[in-house]
N, C-alpha and C. Protein backbone atom coordinates (compact mmCIF):
# COMPACT_ATOMS: atom_id res chain seq x y z
N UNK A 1 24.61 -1.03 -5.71
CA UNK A 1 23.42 -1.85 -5.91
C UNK A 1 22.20 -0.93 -6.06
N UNK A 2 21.36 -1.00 -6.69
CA UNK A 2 20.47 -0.41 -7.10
C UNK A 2 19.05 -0.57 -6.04
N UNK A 3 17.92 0.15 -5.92
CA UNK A 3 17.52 0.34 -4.51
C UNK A 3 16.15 0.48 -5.31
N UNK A 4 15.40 -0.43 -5.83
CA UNK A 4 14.00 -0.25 -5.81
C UNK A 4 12.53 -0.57 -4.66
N UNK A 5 11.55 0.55 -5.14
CA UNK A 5 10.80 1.02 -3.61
C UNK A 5 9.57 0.62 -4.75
N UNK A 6 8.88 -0.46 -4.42
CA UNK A 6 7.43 -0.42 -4.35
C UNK A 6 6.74 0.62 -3.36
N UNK A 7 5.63 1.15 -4.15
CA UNK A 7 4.81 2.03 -3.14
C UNK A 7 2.96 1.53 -3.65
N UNK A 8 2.67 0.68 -2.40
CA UNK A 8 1.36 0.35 -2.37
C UNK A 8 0.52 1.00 -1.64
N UNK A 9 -0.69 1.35 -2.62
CA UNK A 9 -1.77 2.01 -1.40
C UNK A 9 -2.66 0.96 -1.43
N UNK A 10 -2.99 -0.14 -0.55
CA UNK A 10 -3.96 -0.87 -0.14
C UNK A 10 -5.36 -0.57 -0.22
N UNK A 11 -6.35 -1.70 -0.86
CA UNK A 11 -7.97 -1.49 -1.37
C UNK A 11 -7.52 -0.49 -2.72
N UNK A 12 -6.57 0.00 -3.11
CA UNK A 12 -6.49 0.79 -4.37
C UNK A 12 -5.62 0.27 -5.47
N UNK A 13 -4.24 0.21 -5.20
CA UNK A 13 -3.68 -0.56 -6.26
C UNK A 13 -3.67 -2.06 -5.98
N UNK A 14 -2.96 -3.12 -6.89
CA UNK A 14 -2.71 -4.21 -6.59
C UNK A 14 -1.50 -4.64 -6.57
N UNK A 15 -0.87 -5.83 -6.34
CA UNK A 15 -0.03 -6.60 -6.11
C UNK A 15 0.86 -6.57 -7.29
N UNK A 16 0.41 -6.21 -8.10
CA UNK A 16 1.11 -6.47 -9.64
C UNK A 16 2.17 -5.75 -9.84
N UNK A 17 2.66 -4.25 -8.83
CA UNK A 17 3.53 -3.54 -9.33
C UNK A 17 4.50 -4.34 -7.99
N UNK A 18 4.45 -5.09 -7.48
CA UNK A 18 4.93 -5.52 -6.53
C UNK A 18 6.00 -6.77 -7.32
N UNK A 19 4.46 -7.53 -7.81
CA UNK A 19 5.34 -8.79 -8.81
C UNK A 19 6.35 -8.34 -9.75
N UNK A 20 6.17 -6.96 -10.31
CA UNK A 20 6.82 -6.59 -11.56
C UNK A 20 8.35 -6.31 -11.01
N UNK A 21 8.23 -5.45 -9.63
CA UNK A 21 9.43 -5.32 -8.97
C UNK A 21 10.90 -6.34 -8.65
N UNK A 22 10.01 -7.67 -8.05
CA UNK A 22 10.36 -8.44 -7.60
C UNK A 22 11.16 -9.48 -9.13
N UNK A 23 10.39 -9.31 -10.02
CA UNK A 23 11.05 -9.83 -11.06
C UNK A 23 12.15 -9.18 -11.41
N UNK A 24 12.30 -7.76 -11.80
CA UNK A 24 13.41 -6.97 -12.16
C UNK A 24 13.95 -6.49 -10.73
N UNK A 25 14.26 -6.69 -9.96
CA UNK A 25 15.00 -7.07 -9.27
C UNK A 25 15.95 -8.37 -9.00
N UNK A 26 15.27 -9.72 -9.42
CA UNK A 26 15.81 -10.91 -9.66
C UNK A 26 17.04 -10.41 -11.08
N UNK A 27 16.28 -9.95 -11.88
CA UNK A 27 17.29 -9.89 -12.87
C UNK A 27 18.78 -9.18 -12.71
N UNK A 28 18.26 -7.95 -12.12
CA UNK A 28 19.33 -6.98 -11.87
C UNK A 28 19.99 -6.74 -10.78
N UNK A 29 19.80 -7.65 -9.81
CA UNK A 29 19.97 -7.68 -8.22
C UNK A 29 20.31 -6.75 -7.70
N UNK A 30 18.71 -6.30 -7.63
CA UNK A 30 18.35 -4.95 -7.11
C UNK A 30 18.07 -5.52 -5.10
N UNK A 31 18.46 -4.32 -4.24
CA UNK A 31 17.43 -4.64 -3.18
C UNK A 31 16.60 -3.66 -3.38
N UNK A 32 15.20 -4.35 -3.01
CA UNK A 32 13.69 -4.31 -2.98
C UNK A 32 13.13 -4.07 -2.05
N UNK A 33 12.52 -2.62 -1.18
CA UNK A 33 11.22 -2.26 -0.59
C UNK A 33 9.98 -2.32 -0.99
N UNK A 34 9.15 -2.51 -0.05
CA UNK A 34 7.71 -2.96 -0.80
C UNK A 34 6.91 -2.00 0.41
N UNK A 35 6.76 -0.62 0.52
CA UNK A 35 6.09 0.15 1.61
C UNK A 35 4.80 -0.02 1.00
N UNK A 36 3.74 -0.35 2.04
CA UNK A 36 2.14 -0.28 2.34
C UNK A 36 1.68 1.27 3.00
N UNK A 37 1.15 1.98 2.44
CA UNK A 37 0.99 3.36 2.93
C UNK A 37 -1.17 3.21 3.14
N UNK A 38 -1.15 2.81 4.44
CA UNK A 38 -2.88 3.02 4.32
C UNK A 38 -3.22 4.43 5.30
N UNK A 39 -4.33 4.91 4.66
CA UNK A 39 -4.23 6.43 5.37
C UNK A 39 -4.11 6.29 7.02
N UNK A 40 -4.75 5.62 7.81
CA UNK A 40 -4.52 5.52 9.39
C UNK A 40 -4.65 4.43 9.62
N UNK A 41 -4.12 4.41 11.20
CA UNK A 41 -3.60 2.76 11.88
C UNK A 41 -5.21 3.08 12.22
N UNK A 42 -5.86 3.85 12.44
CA UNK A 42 -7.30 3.92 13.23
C UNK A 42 -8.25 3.37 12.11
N UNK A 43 -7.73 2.68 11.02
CA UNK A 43 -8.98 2.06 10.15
C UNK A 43 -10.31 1.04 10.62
N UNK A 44 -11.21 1.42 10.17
CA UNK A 44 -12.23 0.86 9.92
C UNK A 44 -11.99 -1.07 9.76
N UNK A 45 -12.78 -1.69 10.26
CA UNK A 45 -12.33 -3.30 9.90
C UNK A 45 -12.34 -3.42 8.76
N UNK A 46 -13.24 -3.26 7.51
CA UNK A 46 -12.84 -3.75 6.20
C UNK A 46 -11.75 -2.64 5.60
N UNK A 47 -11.26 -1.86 6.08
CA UNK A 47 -10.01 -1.65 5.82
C UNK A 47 -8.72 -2.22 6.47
N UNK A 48 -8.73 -2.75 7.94
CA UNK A 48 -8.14 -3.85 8.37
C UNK A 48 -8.18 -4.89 7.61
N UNK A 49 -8.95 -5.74 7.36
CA UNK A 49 -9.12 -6.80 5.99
C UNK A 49 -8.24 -6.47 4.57
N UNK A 50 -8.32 -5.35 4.29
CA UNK A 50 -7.83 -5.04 2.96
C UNK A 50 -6.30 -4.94 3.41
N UNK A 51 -5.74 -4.10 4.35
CA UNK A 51 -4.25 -4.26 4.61
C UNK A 51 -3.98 -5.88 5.24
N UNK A 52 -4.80 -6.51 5.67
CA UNK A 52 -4.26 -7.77 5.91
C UNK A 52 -4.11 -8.77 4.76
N UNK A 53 -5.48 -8.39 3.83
CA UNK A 53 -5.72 -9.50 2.65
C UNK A 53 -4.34 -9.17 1.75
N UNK A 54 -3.69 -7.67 1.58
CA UNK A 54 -2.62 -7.40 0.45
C UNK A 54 -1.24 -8.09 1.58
N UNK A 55 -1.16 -8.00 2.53
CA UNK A 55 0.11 -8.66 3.59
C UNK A 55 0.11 -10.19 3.04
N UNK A 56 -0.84 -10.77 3.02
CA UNK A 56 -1.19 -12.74 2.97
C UNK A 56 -0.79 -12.33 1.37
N UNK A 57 -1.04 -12.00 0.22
CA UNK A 57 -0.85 -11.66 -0.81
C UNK A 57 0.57 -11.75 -1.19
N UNK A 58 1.15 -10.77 -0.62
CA UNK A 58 2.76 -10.64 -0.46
C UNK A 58 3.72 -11.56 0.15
N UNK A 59 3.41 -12.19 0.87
CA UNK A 59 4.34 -12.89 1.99
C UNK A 59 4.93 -13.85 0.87
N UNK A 60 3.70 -14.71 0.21
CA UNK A 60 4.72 -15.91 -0.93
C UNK A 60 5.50 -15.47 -1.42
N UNK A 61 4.82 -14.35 -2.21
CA UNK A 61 6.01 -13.59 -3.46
C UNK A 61 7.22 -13.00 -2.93
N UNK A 62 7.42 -12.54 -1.40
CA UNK A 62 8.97 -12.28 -0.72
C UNK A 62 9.54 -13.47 -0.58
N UNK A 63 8.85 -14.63 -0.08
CA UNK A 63 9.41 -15.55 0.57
C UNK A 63 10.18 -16.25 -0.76
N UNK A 64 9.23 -16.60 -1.88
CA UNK A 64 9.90 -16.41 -3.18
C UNK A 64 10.82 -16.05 -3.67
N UNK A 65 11.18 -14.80 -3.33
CA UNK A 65 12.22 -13.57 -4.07
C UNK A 65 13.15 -14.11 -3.24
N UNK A 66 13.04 -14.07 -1.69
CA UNK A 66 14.09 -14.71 -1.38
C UNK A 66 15.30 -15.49 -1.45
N UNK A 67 14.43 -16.73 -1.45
CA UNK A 67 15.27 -18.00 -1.95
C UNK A 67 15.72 -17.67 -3.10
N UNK A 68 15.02 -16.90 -4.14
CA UNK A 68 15.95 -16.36 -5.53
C UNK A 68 16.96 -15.81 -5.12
N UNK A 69 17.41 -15.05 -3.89
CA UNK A 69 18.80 -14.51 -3.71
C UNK A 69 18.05 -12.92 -3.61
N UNK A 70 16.84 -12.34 -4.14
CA UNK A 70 16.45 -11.16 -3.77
C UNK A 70 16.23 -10.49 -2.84
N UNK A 71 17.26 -9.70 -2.52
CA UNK A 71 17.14 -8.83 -0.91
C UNK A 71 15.65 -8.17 -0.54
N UNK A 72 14.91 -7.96 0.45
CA UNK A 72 13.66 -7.63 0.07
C UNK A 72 12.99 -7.10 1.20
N UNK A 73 12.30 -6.11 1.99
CA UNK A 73 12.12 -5.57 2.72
C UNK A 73 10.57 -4.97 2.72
N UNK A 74 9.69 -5.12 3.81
CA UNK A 74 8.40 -4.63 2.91
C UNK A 74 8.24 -3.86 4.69
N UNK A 75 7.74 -2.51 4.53
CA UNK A 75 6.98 -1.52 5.59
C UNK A 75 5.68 -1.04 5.43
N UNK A 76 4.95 -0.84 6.35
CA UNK A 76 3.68 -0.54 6.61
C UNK A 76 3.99 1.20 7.53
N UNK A 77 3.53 2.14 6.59
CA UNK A 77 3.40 3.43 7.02
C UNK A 77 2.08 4.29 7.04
N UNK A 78 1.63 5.14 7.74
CA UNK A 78 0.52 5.64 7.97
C UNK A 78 0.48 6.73 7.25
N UNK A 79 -0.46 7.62 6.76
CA UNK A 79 -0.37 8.96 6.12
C UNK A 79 -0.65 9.52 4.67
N UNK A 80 -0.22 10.43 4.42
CA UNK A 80 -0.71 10.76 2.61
C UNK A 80 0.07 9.77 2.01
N UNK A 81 -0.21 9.19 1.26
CA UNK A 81 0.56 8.26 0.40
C UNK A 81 1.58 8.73 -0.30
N UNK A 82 1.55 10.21 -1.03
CA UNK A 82 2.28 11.03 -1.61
C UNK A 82 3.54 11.30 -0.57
N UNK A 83 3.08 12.02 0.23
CA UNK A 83 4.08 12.53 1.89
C UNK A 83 5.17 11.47 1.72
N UNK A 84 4.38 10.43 2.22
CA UNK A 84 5.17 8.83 2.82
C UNK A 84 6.15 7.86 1.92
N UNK A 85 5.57 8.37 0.63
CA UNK A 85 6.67 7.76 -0.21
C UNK A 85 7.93 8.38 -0.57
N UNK A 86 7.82 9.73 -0.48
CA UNK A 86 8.31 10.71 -1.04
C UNK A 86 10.09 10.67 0.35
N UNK A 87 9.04 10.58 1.41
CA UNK A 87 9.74 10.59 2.86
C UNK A 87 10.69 9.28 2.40
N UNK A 88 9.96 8.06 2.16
CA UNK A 88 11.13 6.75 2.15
C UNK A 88 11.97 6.40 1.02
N UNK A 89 11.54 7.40 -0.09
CA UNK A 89 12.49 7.54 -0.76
C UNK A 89 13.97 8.20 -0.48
N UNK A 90 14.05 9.84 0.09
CA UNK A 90 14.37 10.11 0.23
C UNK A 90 15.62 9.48 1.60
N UNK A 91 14.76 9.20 2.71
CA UNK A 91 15.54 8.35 3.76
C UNK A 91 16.66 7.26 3.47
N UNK A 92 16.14 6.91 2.24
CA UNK A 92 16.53 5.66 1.92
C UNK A 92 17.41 4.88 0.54
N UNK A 93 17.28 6.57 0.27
CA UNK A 93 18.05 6.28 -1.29
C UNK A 93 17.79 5.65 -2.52
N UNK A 94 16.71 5.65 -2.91
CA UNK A 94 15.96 5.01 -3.66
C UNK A 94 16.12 5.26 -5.69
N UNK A 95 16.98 4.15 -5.55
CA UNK A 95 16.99 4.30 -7.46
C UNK A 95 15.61 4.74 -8.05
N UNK A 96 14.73 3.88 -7.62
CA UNK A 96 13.76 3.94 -8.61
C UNK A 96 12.30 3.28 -8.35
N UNK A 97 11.43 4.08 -8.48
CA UNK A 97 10.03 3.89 -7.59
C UNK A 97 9.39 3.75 -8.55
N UNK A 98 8.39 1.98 -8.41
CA UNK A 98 7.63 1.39 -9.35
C UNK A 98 6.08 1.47 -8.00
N UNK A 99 4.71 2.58 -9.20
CA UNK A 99 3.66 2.55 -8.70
C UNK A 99 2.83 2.28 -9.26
N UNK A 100 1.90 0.95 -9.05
CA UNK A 100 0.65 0.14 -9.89
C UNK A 100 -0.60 1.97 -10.03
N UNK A 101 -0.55 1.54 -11.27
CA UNK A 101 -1.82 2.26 -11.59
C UNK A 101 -3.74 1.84 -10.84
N UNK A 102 -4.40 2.32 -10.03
CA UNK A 102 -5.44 1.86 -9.45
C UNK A 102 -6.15 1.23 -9.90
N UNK A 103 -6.80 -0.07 -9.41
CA UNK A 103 -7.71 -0.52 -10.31
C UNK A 103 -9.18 0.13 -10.22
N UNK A 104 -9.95 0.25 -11.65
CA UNK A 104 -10.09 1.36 -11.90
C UNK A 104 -11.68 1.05 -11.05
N UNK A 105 -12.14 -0.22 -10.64
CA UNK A 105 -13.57 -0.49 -9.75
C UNK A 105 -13.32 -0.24 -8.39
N UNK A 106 -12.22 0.35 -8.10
CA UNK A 106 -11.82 1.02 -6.50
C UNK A 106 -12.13 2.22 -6.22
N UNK A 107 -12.70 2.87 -7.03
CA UNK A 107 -13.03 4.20 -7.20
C UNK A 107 -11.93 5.15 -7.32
N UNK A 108 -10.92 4.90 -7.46
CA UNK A 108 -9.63 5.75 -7.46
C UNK A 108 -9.74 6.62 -9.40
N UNK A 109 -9.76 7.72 -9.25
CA UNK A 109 -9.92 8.38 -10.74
C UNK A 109 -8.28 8.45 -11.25
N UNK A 110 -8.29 8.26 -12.61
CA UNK A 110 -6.66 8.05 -13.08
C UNK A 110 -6.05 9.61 -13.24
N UNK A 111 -7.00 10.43 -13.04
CA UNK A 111 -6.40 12.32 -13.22
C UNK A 111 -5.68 11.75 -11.73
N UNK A 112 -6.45 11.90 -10.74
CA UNK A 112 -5.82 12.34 -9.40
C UNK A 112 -4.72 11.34 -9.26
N UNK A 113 -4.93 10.09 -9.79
CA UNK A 113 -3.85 8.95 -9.33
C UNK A 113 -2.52 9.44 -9.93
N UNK A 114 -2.35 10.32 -11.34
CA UNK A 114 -1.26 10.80 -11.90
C UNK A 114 -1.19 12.29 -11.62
N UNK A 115 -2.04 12.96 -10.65
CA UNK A 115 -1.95 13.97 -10.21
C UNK A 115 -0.62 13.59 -8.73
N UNK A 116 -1.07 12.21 -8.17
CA UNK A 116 -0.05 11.65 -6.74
C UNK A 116 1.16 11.70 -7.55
N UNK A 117 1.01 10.96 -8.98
CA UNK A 117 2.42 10.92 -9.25
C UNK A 117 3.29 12.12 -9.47
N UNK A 118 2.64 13.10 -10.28
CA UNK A 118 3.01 14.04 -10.21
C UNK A 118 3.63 15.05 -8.82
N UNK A 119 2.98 15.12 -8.30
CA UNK A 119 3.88 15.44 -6.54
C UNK A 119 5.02 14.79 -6.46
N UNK A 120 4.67 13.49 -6.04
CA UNK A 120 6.36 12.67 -6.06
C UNK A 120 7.08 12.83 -7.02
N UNK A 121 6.91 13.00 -8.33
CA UNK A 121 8.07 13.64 -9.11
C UNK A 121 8.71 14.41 -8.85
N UNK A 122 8.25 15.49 -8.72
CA UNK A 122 8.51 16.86 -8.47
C UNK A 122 9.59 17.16 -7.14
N UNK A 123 9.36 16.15 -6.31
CA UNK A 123 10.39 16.10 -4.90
C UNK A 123 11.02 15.20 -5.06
N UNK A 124 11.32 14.05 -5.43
CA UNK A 124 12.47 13.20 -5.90
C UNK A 124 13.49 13.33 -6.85
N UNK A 125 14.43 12.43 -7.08
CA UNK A 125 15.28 12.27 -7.68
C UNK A 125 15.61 11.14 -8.70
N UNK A 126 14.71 10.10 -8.01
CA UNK A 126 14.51 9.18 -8.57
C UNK A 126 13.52 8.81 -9.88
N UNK A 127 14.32 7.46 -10.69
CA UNK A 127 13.37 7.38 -11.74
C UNK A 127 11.71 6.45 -11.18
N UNK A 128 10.99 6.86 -12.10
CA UNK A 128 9.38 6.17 -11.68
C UNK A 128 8.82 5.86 -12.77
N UNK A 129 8.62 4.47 -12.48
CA UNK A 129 7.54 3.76 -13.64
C UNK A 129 6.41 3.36 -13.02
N UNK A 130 5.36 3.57 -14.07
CA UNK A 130 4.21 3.21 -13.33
C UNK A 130 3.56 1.74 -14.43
N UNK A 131 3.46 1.08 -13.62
CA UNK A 131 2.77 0.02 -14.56
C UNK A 131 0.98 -0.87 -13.99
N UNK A 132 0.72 -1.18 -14.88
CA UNK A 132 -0.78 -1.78 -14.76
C UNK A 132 -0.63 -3.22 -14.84
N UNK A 133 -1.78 -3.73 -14.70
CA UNK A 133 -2.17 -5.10 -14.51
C UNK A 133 -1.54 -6.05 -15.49
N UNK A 134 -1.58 -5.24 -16.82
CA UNK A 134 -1.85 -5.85 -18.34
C UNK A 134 0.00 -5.30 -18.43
N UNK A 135 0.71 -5.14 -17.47
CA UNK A 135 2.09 -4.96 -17.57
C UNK A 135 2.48 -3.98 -18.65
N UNK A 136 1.81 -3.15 -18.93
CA UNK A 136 2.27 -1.77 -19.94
C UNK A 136 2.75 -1.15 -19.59
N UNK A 137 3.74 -0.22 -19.52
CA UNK A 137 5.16 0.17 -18.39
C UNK A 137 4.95 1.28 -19.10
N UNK A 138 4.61 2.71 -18.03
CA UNK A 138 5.27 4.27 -18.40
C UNK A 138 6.29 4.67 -17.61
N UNK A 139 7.38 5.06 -18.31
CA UNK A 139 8.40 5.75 -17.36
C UNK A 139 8.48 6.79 -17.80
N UNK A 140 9.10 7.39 -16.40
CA UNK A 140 9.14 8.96 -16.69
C UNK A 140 10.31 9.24 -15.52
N UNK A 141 11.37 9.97 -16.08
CA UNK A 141 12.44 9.99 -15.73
C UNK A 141 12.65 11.49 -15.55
N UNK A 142 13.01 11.85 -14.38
CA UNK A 142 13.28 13.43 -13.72
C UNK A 142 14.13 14.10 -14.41
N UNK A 143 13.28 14.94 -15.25
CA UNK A 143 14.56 16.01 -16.28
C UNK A 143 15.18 17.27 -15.32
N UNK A 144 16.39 17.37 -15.36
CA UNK A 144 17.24 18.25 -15.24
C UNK A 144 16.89 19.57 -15.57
């Protein structure tokens, strides 16, 4: 069975690489992680808000996937986002890691956001697509 890992960074990307998951997973009956990586449990309240507002966000769309028969699993981890994904990939065996591109009024710059991706390439094994809002899909698959 095939093992796809959402990797969300909260207040930065959105929900959308989450939905995209959860669909191709229905198709291919994949099981589905959905890790939340916010830099510390010691956040600030409107960063409490932002990991709570993307949790209320998510809950339909699992509870959803569910009843579709979609296996589905979602974690909340602390740390570099890069580090942490890289870590639950690895732990966990991960076919293939889908990461929303930032939206771009979050202040997140798209060099450094494909600079993250770039790291996690480089230590995985797995394939990674990154997709946006407007569902335009880049993959990029770990050459040998």
């Amino acid at each position: 069975m095939e093992r796809i890992l959402v990797a969300l960074d909260p207040g930065r990307t959105t929900i959308w690489a989450a939905i995209h998951a959860l669909n191709l997973a229905r198709r291919i009956g994949a099981r589905t992680y959905i890790l939340m990586v916010p830099r510390t449990p010691h956040a600030g309240e409107a960063e409490n808000r932002v990991l709570a507002g993307a949790q209320e966000e998510l809950e339909p769309l699992i509870e959803k996937a569910r009843t579709e028969g979609v296996r589905v699993e979602i974690y909340i981890t602390y740390g570099e986002y890069d580090q942490e994904v890289v870590k639950f990939i690895r732990e966990n065996k991960i076919d293939l890691l889908i990461i929303g591109v930032p939206v771009s009024s979050k202040g997140s710059s798209p060099g450094r956001f494909f600079d993250n991706v770039e790291k996690i390439r480089q230590r995985v094994d797995c394939r990674i697509e990154v997709v946006n809002e407007r569902g335009i899909k880049i993959t990029e698959k770990r050459s040998e």
